[in-house]
N, C-alpha and C. Protein backbone atom coordinates (compact mmCIF):
# COMPACT_ATOMS: atom_id res chain seq x y z
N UNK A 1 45.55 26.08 44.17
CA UNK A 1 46.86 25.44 43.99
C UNK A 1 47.16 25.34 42.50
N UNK A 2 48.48 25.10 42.29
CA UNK A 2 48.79 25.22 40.66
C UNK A 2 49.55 24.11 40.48
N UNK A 3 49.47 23.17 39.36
CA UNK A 3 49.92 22.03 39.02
C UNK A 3 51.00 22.45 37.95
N UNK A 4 51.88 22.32 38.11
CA UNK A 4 53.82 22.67 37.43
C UNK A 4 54.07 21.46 36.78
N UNK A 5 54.27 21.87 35.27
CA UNK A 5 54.41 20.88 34.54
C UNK A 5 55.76 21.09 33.70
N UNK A 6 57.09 20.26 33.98
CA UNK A 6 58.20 20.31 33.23
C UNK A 6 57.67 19.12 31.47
N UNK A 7 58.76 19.34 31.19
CA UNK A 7 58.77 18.78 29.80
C UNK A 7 58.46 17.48 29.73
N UNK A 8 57.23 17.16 29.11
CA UNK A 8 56.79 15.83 28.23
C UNK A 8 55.73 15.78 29.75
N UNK A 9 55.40 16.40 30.90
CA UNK A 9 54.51 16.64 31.56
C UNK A 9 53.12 16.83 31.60
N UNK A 10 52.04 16.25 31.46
CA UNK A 10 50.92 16.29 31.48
C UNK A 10 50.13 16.67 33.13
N UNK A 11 48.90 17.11 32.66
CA UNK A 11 48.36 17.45 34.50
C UNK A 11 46.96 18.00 33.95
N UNK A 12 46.18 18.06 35.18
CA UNK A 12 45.36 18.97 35.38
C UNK A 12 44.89 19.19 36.51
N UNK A 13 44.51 20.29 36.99
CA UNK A 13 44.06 21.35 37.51
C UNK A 13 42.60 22.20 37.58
N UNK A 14 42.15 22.19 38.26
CA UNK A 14 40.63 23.13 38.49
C UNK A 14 40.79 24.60 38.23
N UNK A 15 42.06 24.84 38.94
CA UNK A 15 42.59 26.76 38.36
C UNK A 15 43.36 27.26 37.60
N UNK A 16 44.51 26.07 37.99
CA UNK A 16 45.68 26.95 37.61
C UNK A 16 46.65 25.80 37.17
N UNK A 17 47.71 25.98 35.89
CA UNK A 17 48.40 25.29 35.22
C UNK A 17 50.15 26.20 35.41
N UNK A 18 50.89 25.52 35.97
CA UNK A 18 51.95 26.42 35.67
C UNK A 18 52.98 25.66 34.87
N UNK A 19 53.69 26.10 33.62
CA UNK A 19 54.90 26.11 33.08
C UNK A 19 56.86 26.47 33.40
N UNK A 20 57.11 26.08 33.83
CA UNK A 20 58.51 26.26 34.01
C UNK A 20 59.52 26.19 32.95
N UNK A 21 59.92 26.82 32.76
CA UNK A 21 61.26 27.03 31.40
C UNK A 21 60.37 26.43 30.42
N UNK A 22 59.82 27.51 29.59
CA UNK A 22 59.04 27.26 28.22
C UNK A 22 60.35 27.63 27.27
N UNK A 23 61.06 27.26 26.42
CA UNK A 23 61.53 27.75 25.71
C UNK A 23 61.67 27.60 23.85
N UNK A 24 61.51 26.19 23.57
CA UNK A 24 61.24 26.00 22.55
C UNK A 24 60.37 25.09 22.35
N UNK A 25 59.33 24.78 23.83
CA UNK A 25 59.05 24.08 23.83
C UNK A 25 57.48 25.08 23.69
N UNK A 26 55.73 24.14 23.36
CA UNK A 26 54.66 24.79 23.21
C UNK A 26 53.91 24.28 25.17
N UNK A 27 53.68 25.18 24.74
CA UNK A 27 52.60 25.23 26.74
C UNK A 27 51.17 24.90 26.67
N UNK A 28 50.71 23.88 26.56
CA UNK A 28 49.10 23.31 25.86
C UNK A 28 48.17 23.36 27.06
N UNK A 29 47.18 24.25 26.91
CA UNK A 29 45.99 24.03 27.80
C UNK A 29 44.57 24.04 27.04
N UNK A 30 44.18 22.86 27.75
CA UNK A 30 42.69 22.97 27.31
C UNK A 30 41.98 23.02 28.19
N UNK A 31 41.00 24.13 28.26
CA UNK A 31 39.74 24.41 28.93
C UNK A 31 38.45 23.86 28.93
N UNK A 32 38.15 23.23 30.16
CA UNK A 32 36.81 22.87 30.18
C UNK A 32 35.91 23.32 31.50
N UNK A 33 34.92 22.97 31.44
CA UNK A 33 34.05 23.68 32.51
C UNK A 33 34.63 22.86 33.71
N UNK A 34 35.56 22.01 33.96
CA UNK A 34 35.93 21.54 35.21
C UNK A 34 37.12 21.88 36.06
N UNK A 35 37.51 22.78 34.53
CA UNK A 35 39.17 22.82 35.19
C UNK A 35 39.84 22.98 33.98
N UNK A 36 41.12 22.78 33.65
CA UNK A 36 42.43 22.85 32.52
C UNK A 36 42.82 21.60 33.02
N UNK A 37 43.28 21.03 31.56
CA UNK A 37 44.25 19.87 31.10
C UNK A 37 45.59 20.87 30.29
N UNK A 38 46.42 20.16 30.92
CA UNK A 38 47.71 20.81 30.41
C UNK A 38 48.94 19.98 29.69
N UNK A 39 49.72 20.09 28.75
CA UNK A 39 50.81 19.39 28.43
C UNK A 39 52.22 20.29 28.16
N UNK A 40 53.12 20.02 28.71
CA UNK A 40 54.38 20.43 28.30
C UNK A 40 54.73 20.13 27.27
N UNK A 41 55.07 20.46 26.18
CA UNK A 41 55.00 19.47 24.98
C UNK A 41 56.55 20.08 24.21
N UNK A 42 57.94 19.50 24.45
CA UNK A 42 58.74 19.74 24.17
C UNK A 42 59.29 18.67 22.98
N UNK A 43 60.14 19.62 22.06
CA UNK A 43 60.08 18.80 20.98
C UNK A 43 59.30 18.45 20.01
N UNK A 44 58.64 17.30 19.60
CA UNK A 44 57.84 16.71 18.66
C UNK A 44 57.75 16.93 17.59
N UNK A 45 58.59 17.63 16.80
CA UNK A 45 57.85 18.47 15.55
C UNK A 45 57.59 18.14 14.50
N UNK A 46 58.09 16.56 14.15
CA UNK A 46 57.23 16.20 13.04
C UNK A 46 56.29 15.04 13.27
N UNK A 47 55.49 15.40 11.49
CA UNK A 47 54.24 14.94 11.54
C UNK A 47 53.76 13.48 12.45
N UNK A 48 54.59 13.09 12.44
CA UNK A 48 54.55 11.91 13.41
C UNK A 48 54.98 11.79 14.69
N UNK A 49 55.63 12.24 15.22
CA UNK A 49 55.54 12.83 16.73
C UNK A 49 55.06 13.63 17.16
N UNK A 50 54.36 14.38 16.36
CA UNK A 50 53.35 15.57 17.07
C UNK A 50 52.10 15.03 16.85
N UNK A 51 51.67 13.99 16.19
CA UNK A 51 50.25 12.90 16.17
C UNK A 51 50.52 11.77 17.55
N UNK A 52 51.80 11.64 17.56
CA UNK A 52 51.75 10.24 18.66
C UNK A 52 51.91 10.92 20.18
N UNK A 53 52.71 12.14 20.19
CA UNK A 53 52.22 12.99 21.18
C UNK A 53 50.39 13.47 21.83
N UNK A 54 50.26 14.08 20.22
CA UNK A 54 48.73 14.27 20.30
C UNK A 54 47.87 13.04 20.95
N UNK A 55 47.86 12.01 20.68
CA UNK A 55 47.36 11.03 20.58
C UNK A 55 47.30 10.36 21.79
N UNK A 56 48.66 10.68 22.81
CA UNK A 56 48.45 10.04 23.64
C UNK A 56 48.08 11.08 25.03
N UNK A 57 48.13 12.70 25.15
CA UNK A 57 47.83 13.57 25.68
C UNK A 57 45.97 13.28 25.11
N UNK A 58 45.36 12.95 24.15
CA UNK A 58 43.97 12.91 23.95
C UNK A 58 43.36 11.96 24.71
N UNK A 59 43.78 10.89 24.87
CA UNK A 59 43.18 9.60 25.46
C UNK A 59 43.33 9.94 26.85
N UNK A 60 44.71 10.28 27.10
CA UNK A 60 44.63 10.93 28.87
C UNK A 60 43.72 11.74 29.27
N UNK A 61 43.66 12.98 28.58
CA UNK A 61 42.03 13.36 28.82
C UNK A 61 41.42 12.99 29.02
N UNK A 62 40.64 12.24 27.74
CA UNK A 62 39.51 12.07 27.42
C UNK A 62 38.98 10.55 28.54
N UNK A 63 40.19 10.16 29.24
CA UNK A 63 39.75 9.12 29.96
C UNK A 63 39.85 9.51 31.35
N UNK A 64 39.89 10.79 31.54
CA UNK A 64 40.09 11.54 32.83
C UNK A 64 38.70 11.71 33.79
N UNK A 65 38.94 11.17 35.14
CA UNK A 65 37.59 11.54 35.77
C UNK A 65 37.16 12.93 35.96
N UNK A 66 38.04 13.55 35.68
CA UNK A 66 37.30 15.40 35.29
C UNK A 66 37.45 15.85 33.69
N UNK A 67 37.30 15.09 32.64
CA UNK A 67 37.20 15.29 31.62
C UNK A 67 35.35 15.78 31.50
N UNK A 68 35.79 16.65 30.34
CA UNK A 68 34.86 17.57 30.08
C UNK A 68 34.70 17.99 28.65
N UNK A 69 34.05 18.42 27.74
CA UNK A 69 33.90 19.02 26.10
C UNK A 69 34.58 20.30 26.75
N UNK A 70 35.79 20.56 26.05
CA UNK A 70 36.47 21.34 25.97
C UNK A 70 35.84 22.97 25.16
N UNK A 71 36.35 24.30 25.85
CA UNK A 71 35.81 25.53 25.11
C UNK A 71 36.46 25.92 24.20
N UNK A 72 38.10 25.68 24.63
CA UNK A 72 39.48 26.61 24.17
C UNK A 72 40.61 25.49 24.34
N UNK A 73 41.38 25.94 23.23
CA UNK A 73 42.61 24.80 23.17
C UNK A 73 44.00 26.41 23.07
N UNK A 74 44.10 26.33 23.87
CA UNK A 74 45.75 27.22 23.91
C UNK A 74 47.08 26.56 24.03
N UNK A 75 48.10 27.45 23.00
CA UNK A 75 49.42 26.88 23.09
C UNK A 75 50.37 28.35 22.98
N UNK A 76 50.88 28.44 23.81
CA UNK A 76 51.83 29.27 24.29
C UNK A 76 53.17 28.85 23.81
N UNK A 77 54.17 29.98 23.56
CA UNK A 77 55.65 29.23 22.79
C UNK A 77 55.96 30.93 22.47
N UNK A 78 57.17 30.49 22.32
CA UNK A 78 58.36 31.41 21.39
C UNK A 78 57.88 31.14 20.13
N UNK A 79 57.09 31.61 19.23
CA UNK A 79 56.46 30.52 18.08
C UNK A 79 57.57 31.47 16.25
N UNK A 80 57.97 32.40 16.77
CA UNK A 80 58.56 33.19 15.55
C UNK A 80 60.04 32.58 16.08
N UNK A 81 60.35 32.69 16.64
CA UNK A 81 62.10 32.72 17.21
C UNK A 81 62.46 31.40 17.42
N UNK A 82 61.80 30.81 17.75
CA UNK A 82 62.02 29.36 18.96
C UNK A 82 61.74 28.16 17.92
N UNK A 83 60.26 28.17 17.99
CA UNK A 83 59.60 26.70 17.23
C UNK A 83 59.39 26.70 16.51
N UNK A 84 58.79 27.57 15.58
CA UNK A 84 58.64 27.52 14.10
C UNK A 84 59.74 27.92 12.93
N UNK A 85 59.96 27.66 11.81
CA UNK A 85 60.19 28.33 10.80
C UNK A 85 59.78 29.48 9.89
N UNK A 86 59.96 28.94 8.97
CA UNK A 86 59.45 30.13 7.54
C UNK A 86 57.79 30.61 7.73
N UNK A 87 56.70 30.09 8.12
CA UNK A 87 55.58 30.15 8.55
C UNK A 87 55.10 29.91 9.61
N UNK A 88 55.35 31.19 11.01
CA UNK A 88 54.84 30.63 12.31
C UNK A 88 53.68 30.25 12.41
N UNK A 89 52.85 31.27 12.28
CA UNK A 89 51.76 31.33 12.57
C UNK A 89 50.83 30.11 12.04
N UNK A 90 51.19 29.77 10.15
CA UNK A 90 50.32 28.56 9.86
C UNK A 90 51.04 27.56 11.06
N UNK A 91 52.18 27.13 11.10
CA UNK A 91 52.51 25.94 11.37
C UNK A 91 52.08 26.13 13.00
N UNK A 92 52.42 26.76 13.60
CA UNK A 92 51.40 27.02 15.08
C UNK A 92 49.69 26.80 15.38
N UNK A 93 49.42 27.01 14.24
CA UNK A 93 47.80 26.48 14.01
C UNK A 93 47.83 25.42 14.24
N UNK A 94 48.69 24.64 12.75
CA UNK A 94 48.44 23.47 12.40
C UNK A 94 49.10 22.26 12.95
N UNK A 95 50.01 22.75 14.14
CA UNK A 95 50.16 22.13 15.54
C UNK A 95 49.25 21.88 16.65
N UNK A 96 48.34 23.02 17.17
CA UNK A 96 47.37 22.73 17.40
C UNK A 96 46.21 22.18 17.08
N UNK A 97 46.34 21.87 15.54
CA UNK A 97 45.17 21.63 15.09
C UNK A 97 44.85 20.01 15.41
N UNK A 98 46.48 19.44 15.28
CA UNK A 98 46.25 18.04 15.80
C UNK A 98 46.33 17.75 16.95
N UNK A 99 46.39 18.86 18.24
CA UNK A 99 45.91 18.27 19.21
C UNK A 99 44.40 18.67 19.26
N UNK A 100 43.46 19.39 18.73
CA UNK A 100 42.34 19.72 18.35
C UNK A 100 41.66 18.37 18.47
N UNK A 101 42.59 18.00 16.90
CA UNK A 101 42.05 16.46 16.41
C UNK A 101 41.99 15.29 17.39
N UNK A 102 42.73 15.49 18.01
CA UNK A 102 43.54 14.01 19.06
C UNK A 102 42.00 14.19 19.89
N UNK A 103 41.94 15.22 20.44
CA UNK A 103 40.63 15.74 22.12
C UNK A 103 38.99 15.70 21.25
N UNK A 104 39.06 15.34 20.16
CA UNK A 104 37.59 15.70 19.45
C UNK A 104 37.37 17.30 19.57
N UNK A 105 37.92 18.04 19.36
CA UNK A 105 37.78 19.56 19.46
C UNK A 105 38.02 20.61 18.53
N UNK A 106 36.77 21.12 17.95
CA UNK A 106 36.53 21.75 17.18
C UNK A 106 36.01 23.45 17.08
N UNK A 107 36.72 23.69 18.11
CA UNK A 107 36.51 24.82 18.91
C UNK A 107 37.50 25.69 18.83
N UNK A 108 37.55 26.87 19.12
CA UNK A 108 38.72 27.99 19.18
C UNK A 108 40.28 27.75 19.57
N UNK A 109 41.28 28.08 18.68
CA UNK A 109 42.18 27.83 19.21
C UNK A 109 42.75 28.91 19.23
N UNK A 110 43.85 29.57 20.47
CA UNK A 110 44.40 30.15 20.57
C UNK A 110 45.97 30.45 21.15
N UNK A 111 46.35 31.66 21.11
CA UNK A 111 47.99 31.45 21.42
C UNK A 111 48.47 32.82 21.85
N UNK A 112 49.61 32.90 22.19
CA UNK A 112 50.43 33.58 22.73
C UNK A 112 51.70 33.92 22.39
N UNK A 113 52.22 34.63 21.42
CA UNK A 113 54.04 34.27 21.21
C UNK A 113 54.45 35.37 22.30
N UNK A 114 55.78 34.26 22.87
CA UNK A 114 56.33 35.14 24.14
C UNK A 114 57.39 35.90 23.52
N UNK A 115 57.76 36.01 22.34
CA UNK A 115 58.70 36.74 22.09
C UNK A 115 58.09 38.79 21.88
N UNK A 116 56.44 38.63 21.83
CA UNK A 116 56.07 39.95 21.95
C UNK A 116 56.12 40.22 23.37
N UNK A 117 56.61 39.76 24.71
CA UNK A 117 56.76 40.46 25.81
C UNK A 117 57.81 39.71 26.86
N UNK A 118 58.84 38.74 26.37
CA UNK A 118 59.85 38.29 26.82
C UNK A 118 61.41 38.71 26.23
N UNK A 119 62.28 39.06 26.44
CA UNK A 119 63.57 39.56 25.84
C UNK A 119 64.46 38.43 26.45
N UNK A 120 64.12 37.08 27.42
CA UNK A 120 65.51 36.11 27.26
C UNK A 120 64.74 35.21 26.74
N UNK A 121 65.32 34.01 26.46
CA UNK A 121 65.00 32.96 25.61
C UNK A 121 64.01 32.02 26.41
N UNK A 122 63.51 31.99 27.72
CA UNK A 122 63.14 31.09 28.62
C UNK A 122 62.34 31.97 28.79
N UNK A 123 60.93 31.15 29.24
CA UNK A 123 59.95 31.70 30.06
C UNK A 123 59.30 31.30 30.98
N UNK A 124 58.68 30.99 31.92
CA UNK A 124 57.70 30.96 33.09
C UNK A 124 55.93 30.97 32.26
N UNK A 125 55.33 29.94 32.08
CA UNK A 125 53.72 30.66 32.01
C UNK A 125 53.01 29.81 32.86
N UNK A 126 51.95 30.68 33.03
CA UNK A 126 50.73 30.00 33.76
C UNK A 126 49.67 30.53 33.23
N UNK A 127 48.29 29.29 33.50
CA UNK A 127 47.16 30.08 32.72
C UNK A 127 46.31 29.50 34.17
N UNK A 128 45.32 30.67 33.61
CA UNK A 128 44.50 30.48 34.86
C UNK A 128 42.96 30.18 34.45
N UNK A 129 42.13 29.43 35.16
CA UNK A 129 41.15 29.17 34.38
C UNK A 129 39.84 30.35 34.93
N UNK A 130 39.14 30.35 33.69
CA UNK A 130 38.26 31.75 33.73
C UNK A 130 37.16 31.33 33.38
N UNK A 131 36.31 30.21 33.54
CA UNK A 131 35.23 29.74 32.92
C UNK A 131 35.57 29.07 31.53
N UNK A 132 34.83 29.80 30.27
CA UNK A 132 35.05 29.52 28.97
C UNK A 132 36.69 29.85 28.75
N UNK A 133 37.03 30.50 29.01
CA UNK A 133 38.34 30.57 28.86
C UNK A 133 39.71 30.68 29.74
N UNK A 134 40.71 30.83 29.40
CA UNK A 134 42.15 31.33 30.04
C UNK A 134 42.49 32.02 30.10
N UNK A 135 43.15 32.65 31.18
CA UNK A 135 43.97 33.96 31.30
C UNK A 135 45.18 33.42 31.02
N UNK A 136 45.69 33.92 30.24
CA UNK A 136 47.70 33.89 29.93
C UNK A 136 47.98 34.42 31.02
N UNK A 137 49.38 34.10 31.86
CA UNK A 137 50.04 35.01 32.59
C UNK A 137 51.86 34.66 32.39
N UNK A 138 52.88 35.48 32.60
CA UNK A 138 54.04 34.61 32.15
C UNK A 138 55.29 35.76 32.27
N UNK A 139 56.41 35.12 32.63
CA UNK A 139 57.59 35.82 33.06
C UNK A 139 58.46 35.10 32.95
N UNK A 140 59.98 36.24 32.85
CA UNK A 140 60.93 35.97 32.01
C UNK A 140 61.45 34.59 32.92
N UNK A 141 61.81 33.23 32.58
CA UNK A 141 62.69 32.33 33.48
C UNK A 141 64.14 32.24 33.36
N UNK A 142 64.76 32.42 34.47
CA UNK A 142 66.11 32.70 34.87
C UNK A 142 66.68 31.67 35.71
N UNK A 143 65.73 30.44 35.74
CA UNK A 143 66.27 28.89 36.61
C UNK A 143 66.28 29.63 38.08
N UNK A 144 64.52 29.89 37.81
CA UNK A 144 64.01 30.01 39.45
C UNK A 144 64.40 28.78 40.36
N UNK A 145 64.08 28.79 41.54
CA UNK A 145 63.80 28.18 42.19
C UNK A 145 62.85 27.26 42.47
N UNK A 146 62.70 25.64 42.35
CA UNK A 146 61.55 24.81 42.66
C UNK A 146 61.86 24.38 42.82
N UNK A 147 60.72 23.23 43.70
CA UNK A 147 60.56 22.38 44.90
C UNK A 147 59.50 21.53 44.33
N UNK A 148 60.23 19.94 44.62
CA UNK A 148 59.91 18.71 44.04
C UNK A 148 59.05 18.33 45.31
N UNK A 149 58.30 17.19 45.03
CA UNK A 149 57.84 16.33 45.74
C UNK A 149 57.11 15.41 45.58
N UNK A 150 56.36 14.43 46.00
CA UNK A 150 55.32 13.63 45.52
C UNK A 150 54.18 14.14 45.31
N UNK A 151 53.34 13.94 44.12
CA UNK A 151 52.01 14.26 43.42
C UNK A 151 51.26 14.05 44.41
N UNK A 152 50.32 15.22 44.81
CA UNK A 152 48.97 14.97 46.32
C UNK A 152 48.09 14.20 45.57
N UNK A 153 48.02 14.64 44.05
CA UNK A 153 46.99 13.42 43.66
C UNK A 153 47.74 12.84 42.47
N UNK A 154 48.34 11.49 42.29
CA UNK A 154 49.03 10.88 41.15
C UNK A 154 47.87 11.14 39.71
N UNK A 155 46.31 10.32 39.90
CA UNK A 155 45.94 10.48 39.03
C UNK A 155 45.76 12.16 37.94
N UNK A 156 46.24 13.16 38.54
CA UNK A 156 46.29 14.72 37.94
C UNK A 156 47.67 15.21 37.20
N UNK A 157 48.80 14.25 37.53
CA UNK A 157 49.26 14.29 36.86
C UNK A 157 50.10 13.39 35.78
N UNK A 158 50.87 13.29 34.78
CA UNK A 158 51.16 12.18 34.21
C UNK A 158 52.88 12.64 32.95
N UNK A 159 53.23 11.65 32.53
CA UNK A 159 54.09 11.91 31.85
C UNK A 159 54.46 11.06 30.80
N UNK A 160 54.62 11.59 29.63
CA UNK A 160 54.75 10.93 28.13
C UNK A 160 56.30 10.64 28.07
N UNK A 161 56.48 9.27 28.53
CA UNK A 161 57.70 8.77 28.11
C UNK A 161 58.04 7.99 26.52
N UNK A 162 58.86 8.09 25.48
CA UNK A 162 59.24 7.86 24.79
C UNK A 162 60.54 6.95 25.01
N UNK A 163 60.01 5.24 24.46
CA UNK A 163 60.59 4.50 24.77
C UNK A 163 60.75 3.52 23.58
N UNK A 164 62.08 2.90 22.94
CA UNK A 164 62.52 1.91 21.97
C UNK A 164 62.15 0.06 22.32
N UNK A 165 61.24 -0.03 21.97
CA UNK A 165 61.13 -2.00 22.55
C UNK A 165 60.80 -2.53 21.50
N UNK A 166 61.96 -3.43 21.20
CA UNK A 166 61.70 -4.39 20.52
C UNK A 166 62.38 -3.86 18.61
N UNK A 167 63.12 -2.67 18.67
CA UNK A 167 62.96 -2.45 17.90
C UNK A 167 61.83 -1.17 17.43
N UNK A 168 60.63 -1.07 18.29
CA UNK A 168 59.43 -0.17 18.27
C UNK A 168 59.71 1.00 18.59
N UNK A 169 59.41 2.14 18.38
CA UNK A 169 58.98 3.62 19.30
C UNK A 169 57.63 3.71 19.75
N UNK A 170 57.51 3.57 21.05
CA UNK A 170 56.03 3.79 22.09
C UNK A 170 56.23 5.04 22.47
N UNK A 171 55.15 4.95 22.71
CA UNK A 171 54.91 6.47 23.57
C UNK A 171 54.21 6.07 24.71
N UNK A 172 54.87 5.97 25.74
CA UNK A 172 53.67 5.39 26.51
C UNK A 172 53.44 6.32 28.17
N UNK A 173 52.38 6.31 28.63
CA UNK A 173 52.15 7.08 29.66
C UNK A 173 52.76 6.48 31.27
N UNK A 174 53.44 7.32 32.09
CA UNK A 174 53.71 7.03 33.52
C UNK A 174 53.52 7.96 34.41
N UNK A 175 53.53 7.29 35.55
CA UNK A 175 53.26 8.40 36.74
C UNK A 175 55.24 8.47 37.15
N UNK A 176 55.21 9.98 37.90
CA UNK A 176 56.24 10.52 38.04
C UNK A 176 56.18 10.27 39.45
N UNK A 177 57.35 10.04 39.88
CA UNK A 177 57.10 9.61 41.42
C UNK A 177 57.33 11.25 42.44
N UNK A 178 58.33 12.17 41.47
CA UNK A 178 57.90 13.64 42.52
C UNK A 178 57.75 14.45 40.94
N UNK A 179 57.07 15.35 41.52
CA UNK A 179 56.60 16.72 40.87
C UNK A 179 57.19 18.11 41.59
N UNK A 180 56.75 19.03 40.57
CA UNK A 180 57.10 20.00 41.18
C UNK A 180 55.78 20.80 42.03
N UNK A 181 56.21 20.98 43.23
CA UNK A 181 55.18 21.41 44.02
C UNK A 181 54.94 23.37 44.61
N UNK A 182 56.18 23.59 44.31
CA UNK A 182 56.39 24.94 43.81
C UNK A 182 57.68 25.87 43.00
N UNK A 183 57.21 26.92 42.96
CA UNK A 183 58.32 27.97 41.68
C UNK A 183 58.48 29.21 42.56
N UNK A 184 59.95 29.74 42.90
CA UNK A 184 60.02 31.01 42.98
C UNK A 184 60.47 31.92 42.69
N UNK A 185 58.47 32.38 41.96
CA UNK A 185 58.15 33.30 41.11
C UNK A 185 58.36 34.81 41.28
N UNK A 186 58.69 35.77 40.62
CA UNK A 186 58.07 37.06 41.25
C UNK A 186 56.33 37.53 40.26
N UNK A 187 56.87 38.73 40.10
CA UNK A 187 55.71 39.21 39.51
C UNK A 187 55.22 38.70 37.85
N UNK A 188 54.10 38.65 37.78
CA UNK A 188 53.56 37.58 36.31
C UNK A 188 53.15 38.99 35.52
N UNK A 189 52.71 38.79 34.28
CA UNK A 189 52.89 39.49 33.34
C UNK A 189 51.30 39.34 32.77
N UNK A 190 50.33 40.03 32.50
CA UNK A 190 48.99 39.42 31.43
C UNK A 190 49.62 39.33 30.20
N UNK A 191 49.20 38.33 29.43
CA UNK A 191 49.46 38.10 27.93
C UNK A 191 47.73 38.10 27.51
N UNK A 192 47.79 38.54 26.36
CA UNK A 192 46.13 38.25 25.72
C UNK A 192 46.68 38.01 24.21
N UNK A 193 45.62 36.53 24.00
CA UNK A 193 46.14 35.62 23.25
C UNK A 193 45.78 36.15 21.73
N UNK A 194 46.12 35.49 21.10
CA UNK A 194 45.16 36.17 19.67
C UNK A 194 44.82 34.45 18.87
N UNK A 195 44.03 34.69 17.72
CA UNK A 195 43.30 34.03 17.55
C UNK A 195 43.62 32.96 16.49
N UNK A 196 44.20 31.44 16.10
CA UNK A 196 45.01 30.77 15.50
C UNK A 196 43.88 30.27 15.20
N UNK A 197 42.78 29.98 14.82
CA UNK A 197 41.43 29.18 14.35
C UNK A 197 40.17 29.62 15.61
N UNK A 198 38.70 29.90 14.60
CA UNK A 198 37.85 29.77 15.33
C UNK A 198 37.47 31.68 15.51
């Protein structure tokens, strides 16, 4: 089964992680020997929302009853066209690097830009888990078709709401009362990632 994660979406999964309309947004999976942790991670881009993001996708992990020492940290994106500027590639690192930081993970990071095998602005990915690592897989999105419903297991998946109290910005974690329970997909695409640290 595959756990579908829209924007500011967290989850995990034993196989399979799927993405729906990636577009300027990064597609975060981390691999461990139990399974993938995943985040939708739309937005965030400065130094301080991409730490309080980080920060609170780390603790969800890391307090997860299938948490595990992670092998591989992947982030998938439009990273030349979409999310980055003048320097994709550093600043794509050094996006990952603080969710690296957030998970205690000091391990390989890697990526994918969909603009080497996507021609519309939206994409579809899924990664699949392979042991030590991920398979990329991913296709063009055209506002497929999906189907909501309630989470079979609440604790697998979760969602980073960004909320004003008191004057404050929290970030704080909730359960989603439906998810998406499927996408209709056609045919997926291999991507093979290349190498952003490690």
């Amino acid at each position: 089964m595959t756990a579908f994660l829209r924007e500011r979406e967290m989850g995990f999964d034993a196989s399979r992680l799927g993405f729906p309309s990636v577009a300027n947004c990064l597609a975060l999976c981390y691999v461990t020997p139990n399974g993938l942790f995943g985040l939708h991670n739309n937005g965030a881009m400065t130094p301080q929302t991409r730490a309080e993001r980080a920060t609170a996708f780390g603790n969800w992990v890391m307090n997860h009853a299938n948490y595990a020492k992670g092998t591989r940290l992947y982030g998938v994106t439009f990273a030349a066209n979409n999310r980055y500027s003048a320097s994709p590639d550093a600043e794509w690192a050094e996006e990952l690097a603080v969710f690296a930081t957030a998970l205690g993970f000091s391990g390989k990071l890697r990526g994918y830009d969909l603009r080497n095998g996507v021609t519309t602005n939206s994409a579809y990915v899924e990664y699949r888990w392979a042991g030590e690592k991920a398979e990329i897989w991913y296709a063009p999105w055209t506002n497929q078709a999906m189907t909501t419903g309630p989470a079979t297991n609440p604790t697998f998946q979760g969602f980073i709401a960004n909320r004003r109290i008191g004057g404050n910005d929290l970030v704080l974690l909730e359960q989603k009362p439906a998810v998406v329970t499927s996408v209709a997909m056609g045919a997926l695409t291999r991507a093979h990632s290349v190498r952003l640290r490690g």
